[in-house]
C-alpha atoms as a PDB file:
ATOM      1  CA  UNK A   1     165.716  81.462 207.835  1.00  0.00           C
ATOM      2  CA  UNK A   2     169.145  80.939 206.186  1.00  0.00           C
ATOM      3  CA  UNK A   3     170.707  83.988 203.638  1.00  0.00           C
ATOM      4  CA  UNK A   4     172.793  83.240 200.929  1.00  0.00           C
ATOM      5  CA  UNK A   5     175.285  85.705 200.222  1.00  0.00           C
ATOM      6  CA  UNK A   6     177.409  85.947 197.478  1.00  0.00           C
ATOM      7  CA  UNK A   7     180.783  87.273 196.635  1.00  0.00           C
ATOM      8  CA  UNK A   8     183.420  87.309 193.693  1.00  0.00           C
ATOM      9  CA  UNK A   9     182.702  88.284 190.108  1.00  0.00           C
ATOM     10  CA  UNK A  10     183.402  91.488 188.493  1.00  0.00           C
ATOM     11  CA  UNK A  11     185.151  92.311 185.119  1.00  0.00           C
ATOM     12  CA  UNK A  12     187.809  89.769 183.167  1.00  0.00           C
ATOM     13  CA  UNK A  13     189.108  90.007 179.629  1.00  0.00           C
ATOM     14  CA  UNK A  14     188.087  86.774 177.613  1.00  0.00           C
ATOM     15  CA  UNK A  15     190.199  84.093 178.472  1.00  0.00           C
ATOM     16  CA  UNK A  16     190.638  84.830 182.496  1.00  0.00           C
ATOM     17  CA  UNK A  17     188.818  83.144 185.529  1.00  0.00           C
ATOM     18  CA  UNK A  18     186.599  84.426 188.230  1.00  0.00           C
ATOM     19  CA  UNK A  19     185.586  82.336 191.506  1.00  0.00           C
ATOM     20  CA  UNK A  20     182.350  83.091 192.672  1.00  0.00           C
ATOM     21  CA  UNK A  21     181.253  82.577 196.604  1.00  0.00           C
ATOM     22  CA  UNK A  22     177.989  81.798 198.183  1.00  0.00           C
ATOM     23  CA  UNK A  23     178.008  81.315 202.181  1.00  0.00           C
ATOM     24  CA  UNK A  24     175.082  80.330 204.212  1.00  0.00           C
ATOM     25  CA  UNK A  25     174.498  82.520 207.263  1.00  0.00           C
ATOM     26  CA  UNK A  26     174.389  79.472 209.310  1.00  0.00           C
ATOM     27  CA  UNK A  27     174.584  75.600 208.473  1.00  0.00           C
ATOM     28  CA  UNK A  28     171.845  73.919 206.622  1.00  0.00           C
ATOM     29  CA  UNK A  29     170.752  70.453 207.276  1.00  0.00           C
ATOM     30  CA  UNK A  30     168.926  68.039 204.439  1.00  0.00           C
ATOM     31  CA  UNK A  31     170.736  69.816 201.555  1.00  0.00           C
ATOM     32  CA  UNK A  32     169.197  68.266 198.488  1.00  0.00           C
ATOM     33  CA  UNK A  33     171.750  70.393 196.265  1.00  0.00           C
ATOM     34  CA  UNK A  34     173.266  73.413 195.578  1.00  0.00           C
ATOM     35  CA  UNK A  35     173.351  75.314 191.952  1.00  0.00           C
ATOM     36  CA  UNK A  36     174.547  78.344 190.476  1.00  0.00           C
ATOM     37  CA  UNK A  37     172.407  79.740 187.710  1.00  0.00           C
ATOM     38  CA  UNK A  38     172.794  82.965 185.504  1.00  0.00           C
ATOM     39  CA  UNK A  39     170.700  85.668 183.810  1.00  0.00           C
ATOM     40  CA  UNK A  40     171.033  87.896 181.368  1.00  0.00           C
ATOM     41  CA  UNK A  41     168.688  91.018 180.320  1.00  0.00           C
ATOM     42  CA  UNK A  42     165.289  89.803 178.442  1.00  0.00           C
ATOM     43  CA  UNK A  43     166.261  86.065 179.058  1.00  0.00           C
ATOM     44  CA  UNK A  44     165.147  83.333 181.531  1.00  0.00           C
ATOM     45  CA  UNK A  45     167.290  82.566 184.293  1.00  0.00           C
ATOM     46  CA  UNK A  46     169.906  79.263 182.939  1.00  0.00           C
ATOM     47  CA  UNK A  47     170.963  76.877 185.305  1.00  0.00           C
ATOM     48  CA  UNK A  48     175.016  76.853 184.964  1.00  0.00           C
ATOM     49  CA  UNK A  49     175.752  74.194 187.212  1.00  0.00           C
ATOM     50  CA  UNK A  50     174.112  72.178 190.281  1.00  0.00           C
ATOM     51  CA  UNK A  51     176.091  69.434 193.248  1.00  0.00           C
ATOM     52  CA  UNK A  52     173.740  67.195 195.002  1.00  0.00           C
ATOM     53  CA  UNK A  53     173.999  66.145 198.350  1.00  0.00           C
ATOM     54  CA  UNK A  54     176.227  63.197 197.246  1.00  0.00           C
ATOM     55  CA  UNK A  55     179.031  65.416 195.462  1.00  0.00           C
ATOM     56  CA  UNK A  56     177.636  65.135 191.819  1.00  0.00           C
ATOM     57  CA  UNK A  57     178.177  67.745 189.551  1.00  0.00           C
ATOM     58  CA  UNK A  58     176.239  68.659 186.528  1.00  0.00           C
ATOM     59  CA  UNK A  59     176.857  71.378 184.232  1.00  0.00           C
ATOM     60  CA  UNK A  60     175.137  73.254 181.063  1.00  0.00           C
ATOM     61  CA  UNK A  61     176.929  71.811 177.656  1.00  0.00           C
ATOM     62  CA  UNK A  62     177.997  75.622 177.171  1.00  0.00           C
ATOM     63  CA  UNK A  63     180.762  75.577 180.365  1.00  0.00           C
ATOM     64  CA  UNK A  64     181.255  71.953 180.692  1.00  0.00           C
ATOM     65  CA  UNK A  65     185.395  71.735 180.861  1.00  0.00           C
ATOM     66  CA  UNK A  66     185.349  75.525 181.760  1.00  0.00           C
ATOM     67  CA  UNK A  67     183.685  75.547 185.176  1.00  0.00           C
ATOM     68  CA  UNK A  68     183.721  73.648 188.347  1.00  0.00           C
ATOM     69  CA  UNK A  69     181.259  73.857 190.819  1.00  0.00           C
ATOM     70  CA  UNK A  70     182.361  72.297 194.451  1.00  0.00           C
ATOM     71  CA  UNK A  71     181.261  73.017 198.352  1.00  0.00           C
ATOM     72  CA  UNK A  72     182.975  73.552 201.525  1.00  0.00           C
ATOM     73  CA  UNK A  73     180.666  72.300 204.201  1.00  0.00           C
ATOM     74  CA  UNK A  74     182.580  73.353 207.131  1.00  0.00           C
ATOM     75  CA  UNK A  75     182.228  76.713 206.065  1.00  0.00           C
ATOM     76  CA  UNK A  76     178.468  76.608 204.587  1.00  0.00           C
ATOM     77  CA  UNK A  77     180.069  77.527 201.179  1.00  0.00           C
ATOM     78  CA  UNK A  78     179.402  76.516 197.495  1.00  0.00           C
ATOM     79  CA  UNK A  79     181.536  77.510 195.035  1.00  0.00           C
ATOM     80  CA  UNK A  80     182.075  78.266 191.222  1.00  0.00           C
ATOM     81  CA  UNK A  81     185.432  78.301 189.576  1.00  0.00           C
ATOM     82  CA  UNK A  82     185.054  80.194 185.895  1.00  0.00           C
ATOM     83  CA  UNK A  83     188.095  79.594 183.509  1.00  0.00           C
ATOM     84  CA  UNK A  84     188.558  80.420 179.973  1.00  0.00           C
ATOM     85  CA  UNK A  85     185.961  82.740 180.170  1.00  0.00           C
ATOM     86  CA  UNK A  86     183.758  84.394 177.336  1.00  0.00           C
ATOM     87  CA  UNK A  87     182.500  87.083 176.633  1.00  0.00           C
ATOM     88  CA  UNK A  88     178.670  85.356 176.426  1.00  0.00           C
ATOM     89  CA  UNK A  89     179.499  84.210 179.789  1.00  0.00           C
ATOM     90  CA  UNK A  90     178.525  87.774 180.961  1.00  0.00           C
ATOM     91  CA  UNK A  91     175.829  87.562 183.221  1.00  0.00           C
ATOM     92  CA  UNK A  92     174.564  88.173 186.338  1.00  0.00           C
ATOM     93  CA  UNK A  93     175.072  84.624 188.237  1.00  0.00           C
ATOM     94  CA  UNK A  94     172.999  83.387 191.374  1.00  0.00           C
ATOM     95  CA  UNK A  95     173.256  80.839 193.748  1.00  0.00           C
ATOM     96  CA  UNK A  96     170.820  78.675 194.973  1.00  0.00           C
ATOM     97  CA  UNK A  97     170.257  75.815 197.973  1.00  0.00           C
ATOM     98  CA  UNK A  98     167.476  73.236 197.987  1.00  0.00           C
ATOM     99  CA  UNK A  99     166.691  72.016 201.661  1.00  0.00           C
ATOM    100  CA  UNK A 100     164.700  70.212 203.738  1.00  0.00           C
ATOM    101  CA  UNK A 101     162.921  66.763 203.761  1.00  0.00           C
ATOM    102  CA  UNK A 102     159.139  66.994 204.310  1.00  0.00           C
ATOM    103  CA  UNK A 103     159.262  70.139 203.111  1.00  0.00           C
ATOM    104  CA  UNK A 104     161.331  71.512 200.707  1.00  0.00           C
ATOM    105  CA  UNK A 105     163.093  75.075 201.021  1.00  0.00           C
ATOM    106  CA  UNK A 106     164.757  76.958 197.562  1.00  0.00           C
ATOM    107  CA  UNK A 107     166.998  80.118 199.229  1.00  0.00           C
ATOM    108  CA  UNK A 108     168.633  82.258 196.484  1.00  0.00           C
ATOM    109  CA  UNK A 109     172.000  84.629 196.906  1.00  0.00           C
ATOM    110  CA  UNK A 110     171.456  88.392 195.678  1.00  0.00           C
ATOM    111  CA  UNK A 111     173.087  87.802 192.462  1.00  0.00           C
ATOM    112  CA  UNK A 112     176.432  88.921 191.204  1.00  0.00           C
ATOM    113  CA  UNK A 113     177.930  90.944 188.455  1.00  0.00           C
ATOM    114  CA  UNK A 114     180.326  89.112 185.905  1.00  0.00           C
ATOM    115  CA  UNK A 115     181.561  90.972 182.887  1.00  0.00           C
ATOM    116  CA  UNK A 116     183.426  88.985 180.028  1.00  0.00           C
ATOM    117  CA  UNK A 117     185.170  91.679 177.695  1.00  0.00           C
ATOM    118  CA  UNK A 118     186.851  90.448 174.428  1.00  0.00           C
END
């Protein structure tokens, strides 16, 4: 079983960053890619921005230039880097892995708190 847990977030003014954290409890082999999606009351959750195995990014048209999304695999870690932040950035963000070959594995973090004020 591998956890996902999260860290970072909180509450900026518009304008400031936040890095968010998710660490595996343990190492995962066969990682298809790793994503960070948000939510926000009433809405479906968005995917914000996903790595693949390989090291390519993607990101929604609404952050592109804003965030960066990169991983540390010597410490199980993907991260998100939030500049320039606004106020409709306010969410509550999750991460996510895809693993495994044969069969495939989705694992999601707990979800964290961020808080754009203008």
């Amino acid at each position: 079983q591998v956890q996902l847990v999260q860290s970072g977030g909180g509450l900026v003014q518009a304008g400031g960053s936040l890095r968010l954290s998710c660490a595996a409890s343990r190492g995962i082999e066969n990682i298809n890619g790793m994503a960070w999606y948000r939510q926000t009351p009433g809405k479906q959750r968005e995917l914000v921005a996903m790595i693949t195995s390989g090291g390519s990014t993607t990101y929604v048209d609404s952050v592109k230039g804003r965030f960066t999304i990169s991983r540390d695999n010597a410490k199980n870690t993907v991260y998100l880097q939030m500049n320039s932040l606004k106020p409709e950035d306010t969410a509550v963000y999750y991460c996510k892995v895809d693993w495994g070959l044969r069969t495939r594995y989705i694992n999601w973090g707990q979800g964290t708190q961020v808080t754009v004020s203008s």
